[in-house]
PDB file of N, CA and C in Angstrom:
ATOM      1  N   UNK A   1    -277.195  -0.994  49.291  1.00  0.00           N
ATOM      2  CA  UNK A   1    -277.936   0.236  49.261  1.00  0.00           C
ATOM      3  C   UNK A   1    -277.326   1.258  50.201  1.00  0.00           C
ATOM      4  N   UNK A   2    -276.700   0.457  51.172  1.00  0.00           N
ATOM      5  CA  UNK A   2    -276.420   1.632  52.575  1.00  0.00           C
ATOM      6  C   UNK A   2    -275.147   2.042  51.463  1.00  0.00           C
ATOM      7  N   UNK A   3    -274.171   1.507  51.086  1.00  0.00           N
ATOM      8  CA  UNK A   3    -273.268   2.157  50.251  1.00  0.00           C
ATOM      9  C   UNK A   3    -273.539   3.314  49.372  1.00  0.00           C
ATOM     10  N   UNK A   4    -274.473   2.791  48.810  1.00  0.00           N
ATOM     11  CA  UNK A   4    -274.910   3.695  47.709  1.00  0.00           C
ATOM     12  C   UNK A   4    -275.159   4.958  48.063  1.00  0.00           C
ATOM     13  N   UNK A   5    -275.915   4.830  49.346  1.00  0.00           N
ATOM     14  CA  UNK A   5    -276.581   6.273  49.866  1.00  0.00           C
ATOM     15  C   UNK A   5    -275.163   6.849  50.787  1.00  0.00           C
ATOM     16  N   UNK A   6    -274.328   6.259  50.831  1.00  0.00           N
ATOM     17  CA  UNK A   6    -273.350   7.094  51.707  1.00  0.00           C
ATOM     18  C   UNK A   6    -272.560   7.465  50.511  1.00  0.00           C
ATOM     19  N   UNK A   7    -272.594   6.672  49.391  1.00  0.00           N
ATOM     20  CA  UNK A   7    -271.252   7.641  48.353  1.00  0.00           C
ATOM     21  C   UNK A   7    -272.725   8.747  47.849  1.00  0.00           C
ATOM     22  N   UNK A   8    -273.538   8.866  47.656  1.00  0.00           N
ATOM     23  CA  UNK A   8    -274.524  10.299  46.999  1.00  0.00           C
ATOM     24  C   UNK A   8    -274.451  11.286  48.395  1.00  0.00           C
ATOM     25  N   UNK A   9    -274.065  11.039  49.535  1.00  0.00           N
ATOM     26  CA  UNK A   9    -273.808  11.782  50.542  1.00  0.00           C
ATOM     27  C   UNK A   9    -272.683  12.455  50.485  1.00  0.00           C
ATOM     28  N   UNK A  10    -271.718  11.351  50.531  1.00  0.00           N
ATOM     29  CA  UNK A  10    -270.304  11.996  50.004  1.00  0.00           C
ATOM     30  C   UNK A  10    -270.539  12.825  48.916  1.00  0.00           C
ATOM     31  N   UNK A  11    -270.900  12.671  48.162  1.00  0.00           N
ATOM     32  CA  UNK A  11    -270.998  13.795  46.434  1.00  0.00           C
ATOM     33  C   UNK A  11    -271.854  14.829  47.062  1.00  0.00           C
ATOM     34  N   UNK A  12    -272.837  14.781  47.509  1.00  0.00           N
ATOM     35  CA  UNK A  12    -273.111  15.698  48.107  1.00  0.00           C
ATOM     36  C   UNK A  12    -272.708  16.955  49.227  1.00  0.00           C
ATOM     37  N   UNK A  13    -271.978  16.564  50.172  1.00  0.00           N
ATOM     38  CA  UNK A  13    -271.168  17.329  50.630  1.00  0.00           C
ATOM     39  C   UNK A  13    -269.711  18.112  49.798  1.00  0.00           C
ATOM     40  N   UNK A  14    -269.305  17.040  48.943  1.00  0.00           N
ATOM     41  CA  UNK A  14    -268.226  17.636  48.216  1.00  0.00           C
ATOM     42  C   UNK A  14    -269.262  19.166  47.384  1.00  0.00           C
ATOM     43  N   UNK A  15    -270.456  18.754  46.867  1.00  0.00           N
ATOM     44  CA  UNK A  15    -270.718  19.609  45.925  1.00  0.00           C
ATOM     45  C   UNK A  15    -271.056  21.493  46.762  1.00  0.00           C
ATOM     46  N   UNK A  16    -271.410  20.655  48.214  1.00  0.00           N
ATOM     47  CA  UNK A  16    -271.334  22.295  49.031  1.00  0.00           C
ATOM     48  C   UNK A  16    -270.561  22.679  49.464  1.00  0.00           C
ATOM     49  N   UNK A  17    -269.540  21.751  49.519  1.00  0.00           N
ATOM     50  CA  UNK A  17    -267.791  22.751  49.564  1.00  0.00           C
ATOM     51  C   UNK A  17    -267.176  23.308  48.213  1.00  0.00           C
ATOM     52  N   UNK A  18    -267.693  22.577  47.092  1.00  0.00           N
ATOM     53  CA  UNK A  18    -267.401  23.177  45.509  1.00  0.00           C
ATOM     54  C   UNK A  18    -268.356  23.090  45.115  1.00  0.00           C
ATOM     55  N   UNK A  19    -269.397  24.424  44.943  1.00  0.00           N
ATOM     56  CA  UNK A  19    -270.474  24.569  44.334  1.00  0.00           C
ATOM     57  C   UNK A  19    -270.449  24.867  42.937  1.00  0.00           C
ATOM     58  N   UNK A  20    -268.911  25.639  42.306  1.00  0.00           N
ATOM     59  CA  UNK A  20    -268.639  25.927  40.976  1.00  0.00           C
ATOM     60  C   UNK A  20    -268.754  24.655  40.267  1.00  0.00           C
ATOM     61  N   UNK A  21    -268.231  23.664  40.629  1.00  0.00           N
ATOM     62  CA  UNK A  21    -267.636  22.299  40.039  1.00  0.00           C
ATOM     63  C   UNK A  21    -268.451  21.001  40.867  1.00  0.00           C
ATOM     64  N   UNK A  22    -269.595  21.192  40.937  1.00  0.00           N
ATOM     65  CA  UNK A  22    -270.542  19.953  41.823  1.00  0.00           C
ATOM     66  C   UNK A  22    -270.501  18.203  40.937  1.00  0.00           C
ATOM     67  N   UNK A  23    -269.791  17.630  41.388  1.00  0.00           N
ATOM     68  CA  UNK A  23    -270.163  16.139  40.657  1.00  0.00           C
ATOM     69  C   UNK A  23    -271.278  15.546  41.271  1.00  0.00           C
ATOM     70  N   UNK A  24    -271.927  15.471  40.435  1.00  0.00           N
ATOM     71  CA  UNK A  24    -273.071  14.346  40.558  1.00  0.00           C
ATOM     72  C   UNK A  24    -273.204  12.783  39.882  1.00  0.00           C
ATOM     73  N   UNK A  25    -273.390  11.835  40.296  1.00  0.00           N
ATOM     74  CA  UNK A  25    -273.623  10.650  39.620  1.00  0.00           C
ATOM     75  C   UNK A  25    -274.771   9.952  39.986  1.00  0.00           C
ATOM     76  N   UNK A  26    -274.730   9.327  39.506  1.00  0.00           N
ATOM     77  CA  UNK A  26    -276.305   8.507  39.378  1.00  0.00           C
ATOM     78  C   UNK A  26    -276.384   7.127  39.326  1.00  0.00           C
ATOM     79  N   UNK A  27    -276.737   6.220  40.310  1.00  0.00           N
ATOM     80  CA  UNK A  27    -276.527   4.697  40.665  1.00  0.00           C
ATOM     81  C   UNK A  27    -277.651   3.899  40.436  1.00  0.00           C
ATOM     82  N   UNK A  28    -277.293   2.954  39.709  1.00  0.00           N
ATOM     83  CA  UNK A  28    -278.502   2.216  39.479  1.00  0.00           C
ATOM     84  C   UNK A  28    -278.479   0.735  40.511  1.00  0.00           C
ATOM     85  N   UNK A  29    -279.303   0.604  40.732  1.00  0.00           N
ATOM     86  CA  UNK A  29    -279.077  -0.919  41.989  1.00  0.00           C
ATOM     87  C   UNK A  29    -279.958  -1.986  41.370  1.00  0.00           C
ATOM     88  N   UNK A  30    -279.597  -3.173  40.896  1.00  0.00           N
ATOM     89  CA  UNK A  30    -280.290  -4.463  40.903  1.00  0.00           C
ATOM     90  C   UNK A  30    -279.795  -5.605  41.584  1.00  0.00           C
ATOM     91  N   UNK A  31    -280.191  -6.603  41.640  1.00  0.00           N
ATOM     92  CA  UNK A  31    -279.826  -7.976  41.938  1.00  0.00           C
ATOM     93  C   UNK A  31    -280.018  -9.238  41.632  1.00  0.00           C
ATOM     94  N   UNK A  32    -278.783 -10.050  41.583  1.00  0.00           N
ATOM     95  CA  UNK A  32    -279.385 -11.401  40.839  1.00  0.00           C
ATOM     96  C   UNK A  32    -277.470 -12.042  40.529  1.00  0.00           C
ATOM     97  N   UNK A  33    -278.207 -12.813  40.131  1.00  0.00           N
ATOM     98  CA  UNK A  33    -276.136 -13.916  39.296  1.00  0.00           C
ATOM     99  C   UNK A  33    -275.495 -13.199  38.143  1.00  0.00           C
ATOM    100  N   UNK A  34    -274.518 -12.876  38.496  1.00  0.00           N
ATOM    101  CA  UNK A  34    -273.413 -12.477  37.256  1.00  0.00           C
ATOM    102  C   UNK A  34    -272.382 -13.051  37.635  1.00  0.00           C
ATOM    103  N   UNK A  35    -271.323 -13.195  36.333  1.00  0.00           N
ATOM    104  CA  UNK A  35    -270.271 -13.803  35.967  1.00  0.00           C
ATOM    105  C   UNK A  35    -268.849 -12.828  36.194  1.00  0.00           C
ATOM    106  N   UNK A  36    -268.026 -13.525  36.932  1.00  0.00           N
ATOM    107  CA  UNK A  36    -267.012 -12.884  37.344  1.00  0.00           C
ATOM    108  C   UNK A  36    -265.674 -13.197  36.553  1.00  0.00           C
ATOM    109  N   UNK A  37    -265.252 -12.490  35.663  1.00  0.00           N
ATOM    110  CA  UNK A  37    -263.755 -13.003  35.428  1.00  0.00           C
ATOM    111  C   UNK A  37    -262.636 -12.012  36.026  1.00  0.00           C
ATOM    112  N   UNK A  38    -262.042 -12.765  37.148  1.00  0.00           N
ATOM    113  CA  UNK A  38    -260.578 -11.827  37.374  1.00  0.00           C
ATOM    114  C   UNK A  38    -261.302 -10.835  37.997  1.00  0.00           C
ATOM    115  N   UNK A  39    -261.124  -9.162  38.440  1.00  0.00           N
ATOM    116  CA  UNK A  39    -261.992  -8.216  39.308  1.00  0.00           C
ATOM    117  C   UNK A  39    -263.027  -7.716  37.658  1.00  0.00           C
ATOM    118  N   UNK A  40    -263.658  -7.992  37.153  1.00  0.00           N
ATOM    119  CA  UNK A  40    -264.840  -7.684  36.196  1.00  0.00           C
ATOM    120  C   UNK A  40    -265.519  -8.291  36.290  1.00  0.00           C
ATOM    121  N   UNK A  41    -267.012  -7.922  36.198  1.00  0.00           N
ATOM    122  CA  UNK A  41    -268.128  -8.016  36.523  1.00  0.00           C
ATOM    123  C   UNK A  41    -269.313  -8.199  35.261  1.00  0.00           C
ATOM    124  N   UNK A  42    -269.880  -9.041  34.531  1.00  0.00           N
ATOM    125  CA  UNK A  42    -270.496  -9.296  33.210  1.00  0.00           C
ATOM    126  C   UNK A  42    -271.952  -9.646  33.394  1.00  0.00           C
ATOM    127  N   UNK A  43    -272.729  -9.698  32.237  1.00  0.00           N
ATOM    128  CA  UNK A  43    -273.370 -10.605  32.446  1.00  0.00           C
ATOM    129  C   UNK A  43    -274.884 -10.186  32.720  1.00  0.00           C
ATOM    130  N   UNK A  44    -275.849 -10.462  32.423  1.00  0.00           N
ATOM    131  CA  UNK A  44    -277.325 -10.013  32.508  1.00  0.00           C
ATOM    132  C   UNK A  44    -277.774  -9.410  33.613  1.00  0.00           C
ATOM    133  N   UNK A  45    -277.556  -9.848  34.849  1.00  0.00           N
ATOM    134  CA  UNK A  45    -277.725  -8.743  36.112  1.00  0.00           C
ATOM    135  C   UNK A  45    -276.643  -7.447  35.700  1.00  0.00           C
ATOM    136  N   UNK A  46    -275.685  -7.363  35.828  1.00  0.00           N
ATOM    137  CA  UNK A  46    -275.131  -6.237  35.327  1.00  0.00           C
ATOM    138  C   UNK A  46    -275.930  -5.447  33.916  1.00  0.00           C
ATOM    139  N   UNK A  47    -276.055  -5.642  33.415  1.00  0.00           N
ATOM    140  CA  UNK A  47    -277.011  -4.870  32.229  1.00  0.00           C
ATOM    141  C   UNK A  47    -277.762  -4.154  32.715  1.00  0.00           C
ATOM    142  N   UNK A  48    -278.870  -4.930  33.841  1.00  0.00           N
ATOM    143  CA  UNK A  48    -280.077  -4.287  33.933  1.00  0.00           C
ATOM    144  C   UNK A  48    -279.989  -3.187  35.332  1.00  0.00           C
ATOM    145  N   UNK A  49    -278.831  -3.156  36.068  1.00  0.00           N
ATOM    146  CA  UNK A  49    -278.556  -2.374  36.712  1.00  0.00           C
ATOM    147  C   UNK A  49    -277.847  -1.486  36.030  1.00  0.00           C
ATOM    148  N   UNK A  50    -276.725  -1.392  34.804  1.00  0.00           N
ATOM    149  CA  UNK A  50    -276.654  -0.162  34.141  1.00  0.00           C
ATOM    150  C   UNK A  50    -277.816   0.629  33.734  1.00  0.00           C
ATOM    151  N   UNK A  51    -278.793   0.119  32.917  1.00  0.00           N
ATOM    152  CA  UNK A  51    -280.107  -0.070  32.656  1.00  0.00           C
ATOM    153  C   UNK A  51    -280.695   1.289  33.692  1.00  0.00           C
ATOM    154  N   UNK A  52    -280.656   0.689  34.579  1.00  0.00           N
ATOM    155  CA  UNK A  52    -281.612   1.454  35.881  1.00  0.00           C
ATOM    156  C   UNK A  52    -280.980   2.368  36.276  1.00  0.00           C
ATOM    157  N   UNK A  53    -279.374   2.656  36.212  1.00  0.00           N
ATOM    158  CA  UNK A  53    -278.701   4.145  36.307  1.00  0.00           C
ATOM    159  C   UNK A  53    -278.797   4.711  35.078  1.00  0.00           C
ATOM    160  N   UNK A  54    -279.099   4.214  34.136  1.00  0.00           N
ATOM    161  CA  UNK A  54    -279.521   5.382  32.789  1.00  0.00           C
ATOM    162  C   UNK A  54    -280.579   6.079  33.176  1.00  0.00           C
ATOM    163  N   UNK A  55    -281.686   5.525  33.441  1.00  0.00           N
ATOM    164  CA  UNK A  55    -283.027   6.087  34.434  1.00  0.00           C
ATOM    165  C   UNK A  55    -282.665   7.483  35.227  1.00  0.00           C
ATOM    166  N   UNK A  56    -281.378   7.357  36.381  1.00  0.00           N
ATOM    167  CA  UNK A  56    -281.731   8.052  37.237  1.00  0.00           C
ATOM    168  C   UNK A  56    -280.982   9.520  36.818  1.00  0.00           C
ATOM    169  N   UNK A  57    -281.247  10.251  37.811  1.00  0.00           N
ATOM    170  CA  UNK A  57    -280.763  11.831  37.327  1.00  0.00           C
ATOM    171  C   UNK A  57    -279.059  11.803  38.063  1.00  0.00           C
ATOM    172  N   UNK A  58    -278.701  12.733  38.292  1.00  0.00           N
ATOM    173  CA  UNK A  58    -277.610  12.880  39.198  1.00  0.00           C
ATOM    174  C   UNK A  58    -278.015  13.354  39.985  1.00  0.00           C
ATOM    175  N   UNK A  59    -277.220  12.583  41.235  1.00  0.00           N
ATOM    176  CA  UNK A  59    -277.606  12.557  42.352  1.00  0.00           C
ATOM    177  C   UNK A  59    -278.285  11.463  43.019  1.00  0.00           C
ATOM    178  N   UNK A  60    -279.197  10.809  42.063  1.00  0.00           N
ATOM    179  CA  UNK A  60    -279.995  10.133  42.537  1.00  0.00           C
ATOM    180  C   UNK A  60    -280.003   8.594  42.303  1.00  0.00           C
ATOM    181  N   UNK A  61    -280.632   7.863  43.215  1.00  0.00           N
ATOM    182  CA  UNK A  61    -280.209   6.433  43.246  1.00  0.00           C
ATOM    183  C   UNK A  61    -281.527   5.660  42.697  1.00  0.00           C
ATOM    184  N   UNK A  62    -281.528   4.691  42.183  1.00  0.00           N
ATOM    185  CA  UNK A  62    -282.743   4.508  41.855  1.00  0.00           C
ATOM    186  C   UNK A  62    -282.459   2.744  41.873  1.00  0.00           C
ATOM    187  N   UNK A  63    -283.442   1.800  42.672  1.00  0.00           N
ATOM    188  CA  UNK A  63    -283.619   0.738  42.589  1.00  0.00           C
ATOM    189  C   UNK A  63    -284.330  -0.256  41.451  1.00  0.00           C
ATOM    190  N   UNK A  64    -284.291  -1.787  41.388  1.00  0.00           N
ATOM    191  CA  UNK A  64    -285.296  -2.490  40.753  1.00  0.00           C
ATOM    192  C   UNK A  64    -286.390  -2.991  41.893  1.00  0.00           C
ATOM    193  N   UNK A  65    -287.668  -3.226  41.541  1.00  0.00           N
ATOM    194  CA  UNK A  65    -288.443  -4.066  42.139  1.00  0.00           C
ATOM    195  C   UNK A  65    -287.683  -4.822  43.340  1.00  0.00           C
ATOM    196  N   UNK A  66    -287.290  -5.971  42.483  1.00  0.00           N
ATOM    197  CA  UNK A  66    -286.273  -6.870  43.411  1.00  0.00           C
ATOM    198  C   UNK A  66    -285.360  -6.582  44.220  1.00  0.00           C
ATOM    199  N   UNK A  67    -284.620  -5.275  44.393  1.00  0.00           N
ATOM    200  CA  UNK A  67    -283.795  -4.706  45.232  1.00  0.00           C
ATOM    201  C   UNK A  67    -284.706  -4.211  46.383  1.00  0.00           C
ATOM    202  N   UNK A  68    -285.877  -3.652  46.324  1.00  0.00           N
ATOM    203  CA  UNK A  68    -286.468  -2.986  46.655  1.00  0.00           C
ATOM    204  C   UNK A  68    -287.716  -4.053  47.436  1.00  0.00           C
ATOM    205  N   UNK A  69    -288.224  -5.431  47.008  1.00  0.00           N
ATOM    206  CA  UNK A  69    -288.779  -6.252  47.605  1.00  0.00           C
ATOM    207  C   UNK A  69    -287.954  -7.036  48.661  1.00  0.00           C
ATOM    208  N   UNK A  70    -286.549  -6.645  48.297  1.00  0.00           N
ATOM    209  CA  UNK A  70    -285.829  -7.674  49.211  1.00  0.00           C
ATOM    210  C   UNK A  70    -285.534  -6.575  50.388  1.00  0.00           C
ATOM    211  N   UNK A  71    -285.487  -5.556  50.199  1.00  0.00           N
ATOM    212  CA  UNK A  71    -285.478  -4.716  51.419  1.00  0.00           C
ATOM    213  C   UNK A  71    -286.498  -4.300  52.701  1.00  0.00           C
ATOM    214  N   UNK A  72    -287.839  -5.105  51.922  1.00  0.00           N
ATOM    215  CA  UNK A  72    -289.112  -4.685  53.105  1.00  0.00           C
ATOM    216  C   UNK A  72    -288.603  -4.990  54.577  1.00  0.00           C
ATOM    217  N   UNK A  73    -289.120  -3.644  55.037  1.00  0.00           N
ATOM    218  CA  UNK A  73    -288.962  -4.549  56.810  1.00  0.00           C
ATOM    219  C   UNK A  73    -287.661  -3.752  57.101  1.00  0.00           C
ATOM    220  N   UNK A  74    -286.941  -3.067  56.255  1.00  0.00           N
ATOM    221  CA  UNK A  74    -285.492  -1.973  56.234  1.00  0.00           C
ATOM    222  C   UNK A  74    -286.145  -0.766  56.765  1.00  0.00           C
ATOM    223  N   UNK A  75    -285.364   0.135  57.073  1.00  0.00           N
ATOM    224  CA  UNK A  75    -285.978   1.727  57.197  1.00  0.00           C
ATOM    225  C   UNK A  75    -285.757   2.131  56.235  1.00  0.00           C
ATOM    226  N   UNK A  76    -285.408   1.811  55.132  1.00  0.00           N
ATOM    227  CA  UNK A  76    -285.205   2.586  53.943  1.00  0.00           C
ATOM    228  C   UNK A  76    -287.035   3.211  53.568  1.00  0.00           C
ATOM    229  N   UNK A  77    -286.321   4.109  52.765  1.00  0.00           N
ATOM    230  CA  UNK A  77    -287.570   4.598  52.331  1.00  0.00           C
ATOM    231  C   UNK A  77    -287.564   4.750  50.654  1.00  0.00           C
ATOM    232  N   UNK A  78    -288.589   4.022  49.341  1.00  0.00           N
ATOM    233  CA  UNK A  78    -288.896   3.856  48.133  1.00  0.00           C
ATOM    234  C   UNK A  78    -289.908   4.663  48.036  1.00  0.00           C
ATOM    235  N   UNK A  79    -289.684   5.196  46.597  1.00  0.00           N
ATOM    236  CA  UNK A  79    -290.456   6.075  45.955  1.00  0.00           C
ATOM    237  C   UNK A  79    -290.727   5.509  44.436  1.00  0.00           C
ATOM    238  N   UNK A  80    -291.771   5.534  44.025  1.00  0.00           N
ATOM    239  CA  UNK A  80    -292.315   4.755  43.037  1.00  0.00           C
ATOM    240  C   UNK A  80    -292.102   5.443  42.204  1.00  0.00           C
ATOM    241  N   UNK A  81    -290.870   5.096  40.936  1.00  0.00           N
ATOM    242  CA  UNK A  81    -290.924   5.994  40.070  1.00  0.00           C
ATOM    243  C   UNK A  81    -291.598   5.455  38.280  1.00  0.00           C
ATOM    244  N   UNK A  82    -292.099   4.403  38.352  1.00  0.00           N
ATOM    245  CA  UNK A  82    -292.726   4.490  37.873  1.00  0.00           C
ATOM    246  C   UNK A  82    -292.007   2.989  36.881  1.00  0.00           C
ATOM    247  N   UNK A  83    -292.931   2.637  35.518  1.00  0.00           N
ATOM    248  CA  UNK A  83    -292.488   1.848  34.906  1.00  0.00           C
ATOM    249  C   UNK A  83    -291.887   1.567  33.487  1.00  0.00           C
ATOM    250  N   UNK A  84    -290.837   1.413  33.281  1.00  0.00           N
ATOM    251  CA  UNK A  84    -289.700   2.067  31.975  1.00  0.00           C
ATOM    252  C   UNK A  84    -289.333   0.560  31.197  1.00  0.00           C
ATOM    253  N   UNK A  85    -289.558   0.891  30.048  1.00  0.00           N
ATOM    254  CA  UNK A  85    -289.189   0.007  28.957  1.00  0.00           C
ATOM    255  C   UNK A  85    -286.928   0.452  29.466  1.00  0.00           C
ATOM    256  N   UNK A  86    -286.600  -0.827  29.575  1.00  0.00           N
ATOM    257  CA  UNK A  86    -285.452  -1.288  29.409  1.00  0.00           C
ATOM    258  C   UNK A  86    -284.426  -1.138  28.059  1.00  0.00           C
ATOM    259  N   UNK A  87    -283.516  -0.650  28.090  1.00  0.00           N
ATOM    260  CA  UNK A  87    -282.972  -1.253  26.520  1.00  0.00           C
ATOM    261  C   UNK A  87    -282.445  -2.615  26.271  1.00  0.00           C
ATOM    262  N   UNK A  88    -282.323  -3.614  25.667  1.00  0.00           N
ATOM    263  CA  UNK A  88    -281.891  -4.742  25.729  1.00  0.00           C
ATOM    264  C   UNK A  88    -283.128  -5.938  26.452  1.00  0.00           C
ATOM    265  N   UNK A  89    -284.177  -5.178  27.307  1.00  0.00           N
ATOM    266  CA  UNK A  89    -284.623  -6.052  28.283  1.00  0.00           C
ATOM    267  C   UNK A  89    -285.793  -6.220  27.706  1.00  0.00           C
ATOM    268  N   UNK A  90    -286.720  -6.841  28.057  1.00  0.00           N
ATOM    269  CA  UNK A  90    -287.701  -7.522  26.817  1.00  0.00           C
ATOM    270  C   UNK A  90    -289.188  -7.208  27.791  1.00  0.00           C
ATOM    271  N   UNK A  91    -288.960  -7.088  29.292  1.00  0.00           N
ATOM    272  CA  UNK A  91    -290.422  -6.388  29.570  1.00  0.00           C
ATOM    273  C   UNK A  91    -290.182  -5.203  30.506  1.00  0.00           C
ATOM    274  N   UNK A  92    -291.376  -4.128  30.301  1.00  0.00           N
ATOM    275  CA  UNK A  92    -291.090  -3.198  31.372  1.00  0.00           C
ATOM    276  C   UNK A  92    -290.576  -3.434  32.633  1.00  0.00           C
ATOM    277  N   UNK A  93    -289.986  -2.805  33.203  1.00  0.00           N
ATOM    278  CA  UNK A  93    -289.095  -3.278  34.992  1.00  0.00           C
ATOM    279  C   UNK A  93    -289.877  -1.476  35.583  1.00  0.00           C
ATOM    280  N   UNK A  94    -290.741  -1.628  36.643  1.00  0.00           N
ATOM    281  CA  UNK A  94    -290.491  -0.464  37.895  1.00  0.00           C
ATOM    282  C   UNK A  94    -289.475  -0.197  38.433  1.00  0.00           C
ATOM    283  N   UNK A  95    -289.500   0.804  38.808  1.00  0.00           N
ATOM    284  CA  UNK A  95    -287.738   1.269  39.647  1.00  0.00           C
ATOM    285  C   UNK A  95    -288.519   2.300  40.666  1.00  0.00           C
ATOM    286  N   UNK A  96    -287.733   2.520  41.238  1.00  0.00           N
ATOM    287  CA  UNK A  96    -287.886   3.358  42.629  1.00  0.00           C
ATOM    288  C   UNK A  96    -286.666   3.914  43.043  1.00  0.00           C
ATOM    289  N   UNK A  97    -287.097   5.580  43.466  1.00  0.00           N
ATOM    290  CA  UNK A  97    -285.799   5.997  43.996  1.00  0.00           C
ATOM    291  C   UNK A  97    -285.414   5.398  45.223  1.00  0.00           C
ATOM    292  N   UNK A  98    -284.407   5.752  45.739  1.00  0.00           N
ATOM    293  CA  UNK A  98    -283.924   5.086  47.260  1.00  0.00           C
ATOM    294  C   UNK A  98    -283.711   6.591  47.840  1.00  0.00           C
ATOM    295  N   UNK A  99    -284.447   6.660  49.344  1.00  0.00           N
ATOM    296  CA  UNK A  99    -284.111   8.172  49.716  1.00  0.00           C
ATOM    297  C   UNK A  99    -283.309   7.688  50.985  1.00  0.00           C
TER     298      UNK A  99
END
Protein backbone atom coordinates (compact mmCIF):
# COMPACT_ATOMS: atom_id res chain seq x y z
CA UNK A 1 0.00 0.00 0.00
CA UNK A 2 2.87 2.40 1.11
CA UNK A 3 4.03 1.82 -2.63
CA UNK A 4 1.02 2.44 -4.07
CA UNK A 5 0.47 5.73 -2.35
CA UNK A 6 3.99 6.94 -3.15
CA UNK A 7 3.71 6.09 -7.04
CA UNK A 8 -0.13 8.29 -7.02
CA UNK A 9 2.21 10.91 -5.31
CA UNK A 10 4.70 10.67 -7.82
CA UNK A 11 1.84 11.09 -10.66
CA UNK A 12 0.77 13.61 -8.82
CA UNK A 13 3.50 15.91 -8.63
CA UNK A 14 4.47 15.11 -12.23
CA UNK A 15 0.84 16.29 -13.14
CA UNK A 16 1.66 19.95 -11.37
CA UNK A 17 4.76 20.33 -13.19
CA UNK A 18 2.72 19.22 -16.57
CA UNK A 19 -0.66 20.30 -16.11
CA UNK A 20 -1.29 20.21 -20.12
CA UNK A 21 -0.42 16.43 -20.19
CA UNK A 22 -1.39 15.10 -16.39
CA UNK A 23 -1.13 11.11 -16.21
CA UNK A 24 -3.25 9.61 -13.99
CA UNK A 25 -3.63 5.87 -13.13
CA UNK A 26 -5.59 3.98 -11.03
CA UNK A 27 -4.43 0.92 -8.68
CA UNK A 28 -6.30 -1.68 -7.58
CA UNK A 29 -4.85 -3.64 -4.34
CA UNK A 30 -5.87 -7.24 -3.25
CA UNK A 31 -4.34 -10.16 -1.59
CA UNK A 32 -4.06 -13.77 -1.52
CA UNK A 33 -1.89 -16.89 -3.72
CA UNK A 34 -1.07 -16.49 -7.30
CA UNK A 35 0.95 -18.40 -9.64
CA UNK A 36 4.22 -17.28 -10.83
CA UNK A 37 5.80 -18.31 -14.11
CA UNK A 38 9.28 -16.73 -14.91
CA UNK A 39 8.64 -12.57 -13.86
CA UNK A 40 4.50 -13.01 -14.68
CA UNK A 41 2.07 -12.97 -12.41
CA UNK A 42 -1.51 -15.20 -13.05
CA UNK A 43 -4.06 -16.50 -11.51
CA UNK A 44 -7.32 -15.65 -9.35
CA UNK A 45 -5.81 -13.14 -6.87
CA UNK A 46 -4.56 -11.27 -9.80
CA UNK A 47 -8.05 -11.00 -11.46
CA UNK A 48 -9.66 -9.63 -8.60
CA UNK A 49 -7.17 -6.94 -8.07
CA UNK A 50 -7.44 -5.96 -11.82
CA UNK A 51 -11.09 -6.17 -10.93
CA UNK A 52 -10.73 -3.48 -8.17
CA UNK A 53 -8.56 -1.02 -10.45
CA UNK A 54 -11.41 -1.10 -12.99
CA UNK A 55 -13.44 0.40 -9.97
CA UNK A 56 -11.12 3.15 -9.30
CA UNK A 57 -10.89 6.63 -11.06
CA UNK A 58 -7.45 8.07 -11.86
CA UNK A 59 -5.62 8.91 -9.42
CA UNK A 60 -7.06 6.89 -7.08
CA UNK A 61 -6.23 3.73 -5.20
CA UNK A 62 -8.76 1.61 -4.11
CA UNK A 63 -8.45 -1.57 -1.80
CA UNK A 64 -10.32 -5.12 -1.10
CA UNK A 65 -11.83 -5.86 2.28
CA UNK A 66 -8.91 -8.15 2.90
CA UNK A 67 -6.22 -5.65 2.08
CA UNK A 68 -7.86 -3.35 4.12
CA UNK A 69 -8.67 -5.88 7.26
CA UNK A 70 -5.14 -6.82 7.20
CA UNK A 71 -4.09 -3.30 7.65
CA UNK A 72 -6.08 -2.40 11.01
CA UNK A 73 -3.89 -0.94 13.62
CA UNK A 74 -1.82 1.00 10.31
CA UNK A 75 -2.27 4.82 10.07
CA UNK A 76 -3.62 4.39 6.93
CA UNK A 77 -6.77 5.83 6.44
CA UNK A 78 -10.09 3.71 4.35
CA UNK A 79 -12.94 5.09 2.91
CA UNK A 80 -15.88 2.93 2.27
CA UNK A 81 -16.63 2.90 -1.15
CA UNK A 82 -19.09 0.83 -1.23
CA UNK A 83 -20.14 -2.72 -2.69
CA UNK A 84 -19.58 -3.77 -6.56
CA UNK A 85 -20.54 -6.82 -8.40
CA UNK A 86 -17.05 -8.11 -9.82
CA UNK A 87 -16.68 -9.30 -13.42
CA UNK A 88 -15.69 -12.91 -13.47
CA UNK A 89 -16.25 -13.01 -9.55
CA UNK A 90 -19.33 -14.69 -8.35
CA UNK A 91 -20.16 -12.45 -5.10
CA UNK A 92 -20.20 -8.79 -4.44
CA UNK A 93 -16.53 -7.68 -2.89
CA UNK A 94 -16.47 -3.92 -0.87
CA UNK A 95 -13.53 -1.86 -1.75
CA UNK A 96 -12.30 1.18 -0.15
CA UNK A 97 -10.27 3.98 -1.23
CA UNK A 98 -6.76 4.19 0.39
CA UNK A 99 -6.02 7.96 1.29
Amino acid sequence: MLCAIAIQRAFARDAEANPEEPIRVRIGLHTGEAIQDEDKFFGKTVIQAFRVADLAEGGEILASRTVRDLAVGSKLVFEDRGTHALKGVAEPWQVFAVS
